[in-house]
C-alpha atoms as a PDB file:
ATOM      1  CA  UNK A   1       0.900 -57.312 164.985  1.00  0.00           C
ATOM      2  CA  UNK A   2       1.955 -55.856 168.169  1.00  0.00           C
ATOM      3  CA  UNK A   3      -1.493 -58.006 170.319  1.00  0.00           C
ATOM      4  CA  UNK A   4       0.095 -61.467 168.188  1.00  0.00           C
ATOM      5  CA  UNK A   5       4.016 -60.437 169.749  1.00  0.00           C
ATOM      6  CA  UNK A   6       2.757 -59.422 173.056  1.00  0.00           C
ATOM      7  CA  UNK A   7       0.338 -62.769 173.291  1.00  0.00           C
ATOM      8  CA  UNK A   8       3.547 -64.590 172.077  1.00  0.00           C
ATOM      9  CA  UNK A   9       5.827 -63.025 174.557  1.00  0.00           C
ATOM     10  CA  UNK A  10       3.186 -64.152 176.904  1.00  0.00           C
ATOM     11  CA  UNK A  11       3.655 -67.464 176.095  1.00  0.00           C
ATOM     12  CA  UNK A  12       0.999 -67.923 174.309  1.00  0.00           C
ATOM     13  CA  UNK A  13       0.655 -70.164 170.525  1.00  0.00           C
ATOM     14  CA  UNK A  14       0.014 -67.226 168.064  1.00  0.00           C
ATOM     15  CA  UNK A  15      -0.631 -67.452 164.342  1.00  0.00           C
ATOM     16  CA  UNK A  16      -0.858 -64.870 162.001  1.00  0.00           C
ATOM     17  CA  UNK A  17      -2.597 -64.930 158.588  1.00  0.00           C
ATOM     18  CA  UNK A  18      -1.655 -62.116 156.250  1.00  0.00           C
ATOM     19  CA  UNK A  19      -4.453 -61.792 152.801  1.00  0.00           C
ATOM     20  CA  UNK A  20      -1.546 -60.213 150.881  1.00  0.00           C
ATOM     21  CA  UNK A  21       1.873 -62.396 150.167  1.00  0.00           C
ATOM     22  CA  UNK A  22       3.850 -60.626 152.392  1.00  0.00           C
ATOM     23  CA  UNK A  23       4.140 -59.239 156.254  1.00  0.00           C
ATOM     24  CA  UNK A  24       3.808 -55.125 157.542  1.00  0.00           C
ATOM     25  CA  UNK A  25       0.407 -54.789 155.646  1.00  0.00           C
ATOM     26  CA  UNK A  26       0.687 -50.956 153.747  1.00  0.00           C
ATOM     27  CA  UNK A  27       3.852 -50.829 155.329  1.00  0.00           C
ATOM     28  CA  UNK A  28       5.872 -53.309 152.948  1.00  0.00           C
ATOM     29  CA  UNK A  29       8.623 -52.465 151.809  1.00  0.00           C
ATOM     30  CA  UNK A  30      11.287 -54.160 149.722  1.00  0.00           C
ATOM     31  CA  UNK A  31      14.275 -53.604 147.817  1.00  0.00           C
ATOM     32  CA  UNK A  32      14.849 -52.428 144.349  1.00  0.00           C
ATOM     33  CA  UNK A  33      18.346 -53.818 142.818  1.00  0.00           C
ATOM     34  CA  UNK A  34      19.041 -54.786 146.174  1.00  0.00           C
ATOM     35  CA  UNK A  35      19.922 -50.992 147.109  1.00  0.00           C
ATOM     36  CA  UNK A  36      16.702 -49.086 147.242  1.00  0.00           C
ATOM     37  CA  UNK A  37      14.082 -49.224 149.577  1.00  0.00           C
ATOM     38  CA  UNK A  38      11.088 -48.853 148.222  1.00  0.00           C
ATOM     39  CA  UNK A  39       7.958 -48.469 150.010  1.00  0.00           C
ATOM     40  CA  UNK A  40       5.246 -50.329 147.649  1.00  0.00           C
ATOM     41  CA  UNK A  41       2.057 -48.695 149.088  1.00  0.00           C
ATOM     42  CA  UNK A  42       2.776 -45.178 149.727  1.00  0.00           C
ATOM     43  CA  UNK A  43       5.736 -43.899 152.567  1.00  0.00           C
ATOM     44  CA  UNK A  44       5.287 -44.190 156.256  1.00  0.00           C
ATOM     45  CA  UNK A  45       7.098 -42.157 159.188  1.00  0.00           C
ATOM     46  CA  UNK A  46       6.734 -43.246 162.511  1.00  0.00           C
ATOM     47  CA  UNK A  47       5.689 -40.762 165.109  1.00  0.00           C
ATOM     48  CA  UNK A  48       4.049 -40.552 168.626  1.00  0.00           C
ATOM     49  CA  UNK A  49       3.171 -38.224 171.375  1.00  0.00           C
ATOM     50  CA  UNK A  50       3.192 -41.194 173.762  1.00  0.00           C
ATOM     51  CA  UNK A  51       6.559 -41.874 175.674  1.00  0.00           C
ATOM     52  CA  UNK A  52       4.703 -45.308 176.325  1.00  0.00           C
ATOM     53  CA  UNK A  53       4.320 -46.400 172.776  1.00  0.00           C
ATOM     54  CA  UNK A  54       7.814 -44.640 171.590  1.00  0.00           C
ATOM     55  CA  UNK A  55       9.931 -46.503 174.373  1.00  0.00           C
ATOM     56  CA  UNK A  56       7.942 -49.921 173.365  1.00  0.00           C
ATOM     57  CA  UNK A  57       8.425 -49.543 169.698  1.00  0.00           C
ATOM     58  CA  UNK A  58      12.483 -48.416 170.323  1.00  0.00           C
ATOM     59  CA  UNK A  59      12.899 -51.968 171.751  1.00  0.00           C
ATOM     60  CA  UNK A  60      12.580 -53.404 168.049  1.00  0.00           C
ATOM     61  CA  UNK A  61      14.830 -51.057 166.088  1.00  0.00           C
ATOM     62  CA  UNK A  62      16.793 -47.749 166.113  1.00  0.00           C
ATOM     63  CA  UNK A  63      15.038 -44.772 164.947  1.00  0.00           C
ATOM     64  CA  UNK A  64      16.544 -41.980 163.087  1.00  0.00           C
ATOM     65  CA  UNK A  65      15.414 -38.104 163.969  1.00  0.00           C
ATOM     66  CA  UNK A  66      13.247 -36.887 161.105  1.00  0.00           C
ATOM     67  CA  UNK A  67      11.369 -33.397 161.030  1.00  0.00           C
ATOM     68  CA  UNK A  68       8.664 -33.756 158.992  1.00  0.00           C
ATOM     69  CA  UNK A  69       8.000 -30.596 156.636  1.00  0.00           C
ATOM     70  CA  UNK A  70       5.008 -30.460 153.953  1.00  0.00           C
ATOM     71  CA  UNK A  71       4.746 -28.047 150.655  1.00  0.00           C
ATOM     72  CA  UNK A  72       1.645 -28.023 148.976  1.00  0.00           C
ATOM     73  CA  UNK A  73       1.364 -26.253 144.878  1.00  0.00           C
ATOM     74  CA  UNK A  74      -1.396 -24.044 144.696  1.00  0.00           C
ATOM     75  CA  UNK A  75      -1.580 -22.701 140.947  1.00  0.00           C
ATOM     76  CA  UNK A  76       2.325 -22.381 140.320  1.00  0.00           C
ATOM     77  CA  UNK A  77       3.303 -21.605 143.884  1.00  0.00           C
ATOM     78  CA  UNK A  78       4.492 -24.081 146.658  1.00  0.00           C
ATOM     79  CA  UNK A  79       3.312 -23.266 150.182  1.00  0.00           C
ATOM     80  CA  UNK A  80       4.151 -24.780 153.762  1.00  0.00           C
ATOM     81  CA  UNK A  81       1.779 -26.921 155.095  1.00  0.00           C
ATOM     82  CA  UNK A  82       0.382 -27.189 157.989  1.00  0.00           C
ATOM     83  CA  UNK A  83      -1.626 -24.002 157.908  1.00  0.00           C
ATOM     84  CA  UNK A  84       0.484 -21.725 160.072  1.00  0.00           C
ATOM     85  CA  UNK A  85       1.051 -17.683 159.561  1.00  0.00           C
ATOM     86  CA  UNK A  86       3.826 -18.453 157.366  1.00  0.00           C
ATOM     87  CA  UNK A  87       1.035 -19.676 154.550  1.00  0.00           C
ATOM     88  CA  UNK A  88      -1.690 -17.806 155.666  1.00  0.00           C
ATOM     89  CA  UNK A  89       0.672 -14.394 155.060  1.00  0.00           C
ATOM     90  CA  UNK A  90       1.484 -15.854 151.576  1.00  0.00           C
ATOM     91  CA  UNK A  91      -1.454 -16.833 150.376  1.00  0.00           C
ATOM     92  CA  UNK A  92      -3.593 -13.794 151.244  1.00  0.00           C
ATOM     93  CA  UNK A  93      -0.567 -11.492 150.514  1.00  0.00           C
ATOM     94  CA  UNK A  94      -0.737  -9.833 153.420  1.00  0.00           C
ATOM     95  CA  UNK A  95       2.161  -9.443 156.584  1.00  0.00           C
ATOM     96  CA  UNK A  96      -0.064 -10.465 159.737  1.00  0.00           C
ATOM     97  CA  UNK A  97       1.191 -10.701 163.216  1.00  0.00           C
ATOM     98  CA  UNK A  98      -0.271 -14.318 164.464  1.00  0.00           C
ATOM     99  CA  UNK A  99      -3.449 -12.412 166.369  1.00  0.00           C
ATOM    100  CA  UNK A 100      -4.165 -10.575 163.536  1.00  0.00           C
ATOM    101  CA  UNK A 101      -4.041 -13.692 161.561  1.00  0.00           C
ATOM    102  CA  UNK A 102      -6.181 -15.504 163.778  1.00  0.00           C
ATOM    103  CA  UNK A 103      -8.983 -12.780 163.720  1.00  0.00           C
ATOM    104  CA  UNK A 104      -8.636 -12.424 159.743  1.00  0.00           C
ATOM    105  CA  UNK A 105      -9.389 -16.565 159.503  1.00  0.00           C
ATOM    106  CA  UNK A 106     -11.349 -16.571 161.756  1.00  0.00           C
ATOM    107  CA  UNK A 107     -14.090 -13.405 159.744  1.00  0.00           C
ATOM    108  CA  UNK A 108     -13.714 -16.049 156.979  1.00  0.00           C
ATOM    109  CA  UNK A 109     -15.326 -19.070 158.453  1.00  0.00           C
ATOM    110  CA  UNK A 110     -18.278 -20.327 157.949  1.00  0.00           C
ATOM    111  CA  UNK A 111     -20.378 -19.488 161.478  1.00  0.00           C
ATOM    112  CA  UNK A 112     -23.628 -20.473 160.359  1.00  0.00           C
ATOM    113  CA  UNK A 113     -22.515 -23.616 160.501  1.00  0.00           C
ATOM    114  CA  UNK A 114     -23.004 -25.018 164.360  1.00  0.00           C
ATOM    115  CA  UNK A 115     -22.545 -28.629 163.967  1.00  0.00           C
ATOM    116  CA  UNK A 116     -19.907 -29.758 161.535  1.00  0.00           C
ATOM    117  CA  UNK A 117     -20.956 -33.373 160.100  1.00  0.00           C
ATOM    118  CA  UNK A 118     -18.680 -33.730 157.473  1.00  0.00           C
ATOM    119  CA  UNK A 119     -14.895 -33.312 156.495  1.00  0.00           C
ATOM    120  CA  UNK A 120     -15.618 -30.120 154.519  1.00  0.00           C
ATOM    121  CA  UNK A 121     -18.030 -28.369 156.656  1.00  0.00           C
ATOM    122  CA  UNK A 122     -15.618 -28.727 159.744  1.00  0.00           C
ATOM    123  CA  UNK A 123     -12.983 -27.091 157.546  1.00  0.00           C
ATOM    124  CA  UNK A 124     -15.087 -24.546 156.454  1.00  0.00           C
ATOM    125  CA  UNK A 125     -15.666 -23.634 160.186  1.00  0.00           C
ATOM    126  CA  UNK A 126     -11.847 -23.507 160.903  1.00  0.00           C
ATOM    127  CA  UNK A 127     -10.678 -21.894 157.620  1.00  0.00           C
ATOM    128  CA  UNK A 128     -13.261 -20.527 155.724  1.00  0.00           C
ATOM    129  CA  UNK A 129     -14.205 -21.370 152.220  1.00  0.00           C
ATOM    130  CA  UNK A 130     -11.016 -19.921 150.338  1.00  0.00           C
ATOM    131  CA  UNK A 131      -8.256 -21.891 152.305  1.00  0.00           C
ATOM    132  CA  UNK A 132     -10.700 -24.854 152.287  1.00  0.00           C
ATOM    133  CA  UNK A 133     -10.977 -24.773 148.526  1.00  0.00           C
ATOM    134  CA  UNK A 134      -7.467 -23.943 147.884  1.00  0.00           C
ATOM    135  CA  UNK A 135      -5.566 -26.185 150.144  1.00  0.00           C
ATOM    136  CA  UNK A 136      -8.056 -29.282 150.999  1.00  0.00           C
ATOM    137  CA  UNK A 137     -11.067 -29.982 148.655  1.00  0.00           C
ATOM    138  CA  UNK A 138      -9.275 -31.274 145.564  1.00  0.00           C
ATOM    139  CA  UNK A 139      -6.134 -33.499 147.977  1.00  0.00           C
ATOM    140  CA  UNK A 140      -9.015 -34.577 150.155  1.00  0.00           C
ATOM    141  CA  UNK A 141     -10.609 -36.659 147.481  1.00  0.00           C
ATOM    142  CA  UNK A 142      -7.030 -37.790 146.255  1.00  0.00           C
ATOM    143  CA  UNK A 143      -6.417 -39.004 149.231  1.00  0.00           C
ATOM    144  CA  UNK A 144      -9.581 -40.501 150.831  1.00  0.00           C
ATOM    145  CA  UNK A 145     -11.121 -41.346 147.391  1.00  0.00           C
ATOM    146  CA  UNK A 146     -14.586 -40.304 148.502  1.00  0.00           C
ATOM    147  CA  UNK A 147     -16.295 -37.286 147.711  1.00  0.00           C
ATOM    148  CA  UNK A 148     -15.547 -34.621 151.146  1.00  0.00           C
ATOM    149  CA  UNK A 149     -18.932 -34.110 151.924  1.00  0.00           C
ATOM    150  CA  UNK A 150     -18.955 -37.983 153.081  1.00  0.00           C
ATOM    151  CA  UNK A 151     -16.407 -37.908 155.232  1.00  0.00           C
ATOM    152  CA  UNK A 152     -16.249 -37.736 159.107  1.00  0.00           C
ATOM    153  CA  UNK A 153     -15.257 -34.383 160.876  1.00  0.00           C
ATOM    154  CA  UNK A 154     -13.522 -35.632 162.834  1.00  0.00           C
ATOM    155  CA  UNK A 155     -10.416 -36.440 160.314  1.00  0.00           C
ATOM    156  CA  UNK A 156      -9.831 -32.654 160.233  1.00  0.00           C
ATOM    157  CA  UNK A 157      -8.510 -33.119 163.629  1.00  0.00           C
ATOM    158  CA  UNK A 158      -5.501 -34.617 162.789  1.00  0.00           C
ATOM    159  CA  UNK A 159      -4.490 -31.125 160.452  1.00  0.00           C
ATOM    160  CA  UNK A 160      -2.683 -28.269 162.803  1.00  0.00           C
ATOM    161  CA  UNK A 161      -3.920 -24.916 162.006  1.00  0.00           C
ATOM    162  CA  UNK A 162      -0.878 -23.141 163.547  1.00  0.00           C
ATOM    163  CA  UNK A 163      -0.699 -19.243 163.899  1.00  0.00           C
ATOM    164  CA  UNK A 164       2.888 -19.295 164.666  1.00  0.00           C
ATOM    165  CA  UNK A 165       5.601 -19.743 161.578  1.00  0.00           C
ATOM    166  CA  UNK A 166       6.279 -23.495 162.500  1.00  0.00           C
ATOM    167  CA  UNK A 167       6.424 -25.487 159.919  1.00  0.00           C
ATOM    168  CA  UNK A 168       6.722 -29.042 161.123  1.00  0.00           C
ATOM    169  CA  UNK A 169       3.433 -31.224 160.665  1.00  0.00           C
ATOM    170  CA  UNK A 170       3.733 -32.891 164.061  1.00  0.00           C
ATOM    171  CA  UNK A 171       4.927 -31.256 167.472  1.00  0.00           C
ATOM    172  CA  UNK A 172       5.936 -34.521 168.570  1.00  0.00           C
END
């Protein structure tokens, strides 16, 4: 979308073909009794740590300040996410300072494990097998629909590991 607008601003004759019967791809939305709006696929935030890309995209629309905060239920118990000290203290039970935190993690990854291939065994070398299990194997193939073992290592990057109490899932 934004090479077809930048070709047509250009100058250029641009035409797009869309395989679904409407525009914005998984970001469709539309209204429900001409109140709500409803995202169809799943909800979308915008966000960016490129002035670049946020002063080009505030030329189309206003933009509204949003924090955006994650819980996830573990058994019966909701916890902050990203992984920060805030969850790592609740989950373990424990009161950690943040470098006592970071040691305690870090005794409970995986070192044998030298050259992460795959989703899981990159978060096994960050978190360790308990966090891993509690917080990412079982939403990992929710969301991705594959089994973790098959995916990259590199999608882990995306996920803070924080060991400070904040609690919002970008920094941007």
């Amino acid at each position: 979308a934004v090479v077809a607008r930048e070709f047509a601003e250009s100058g250029n004759h641009v035409e797009v073909f869309e395989v679904r019967g409407h525009v914005a791809g998984n970001c469709h939305t539309q209204r429900h009794d001409s109140v709500v709006m409803v995202h169809v696929y799943v909800p979308h935030i915008f966000h960016t740590q490129y002035e670049e890309v946020w002063n080009y995209v505030q030329r189309f629309g206003t933009f509204k300040p949003y924090r955006h905060r994650v819980r996830a239920m573990v058994g019966n118990k909701a916890y902050q996410m990203p992984m920060n000290l805030g969850l790592i203290n609740a989950f373990f039970g424990t009161s950690m300072d943040p470098a006592q935190a970071e040691r305690f993690v870090a005794d409970r990854t995986d070192s044998s494990i030298t050259n992460p291939v795959s989703f899981e065994e990159q978060d096994l070398t960050l978190v360790g097998r308990e966090l891993y299990e509690a917080f990412f194997a079982g939403y990992t193939r929710k969301q991705w629909g594959v089994d973790r073992k098959e995916l990259p290592a590199s999608i882990l990057a995306r996920l803070p590991l924080r060991f400070t109490d904040d609690d919002s899932y970008f920094s941007h």
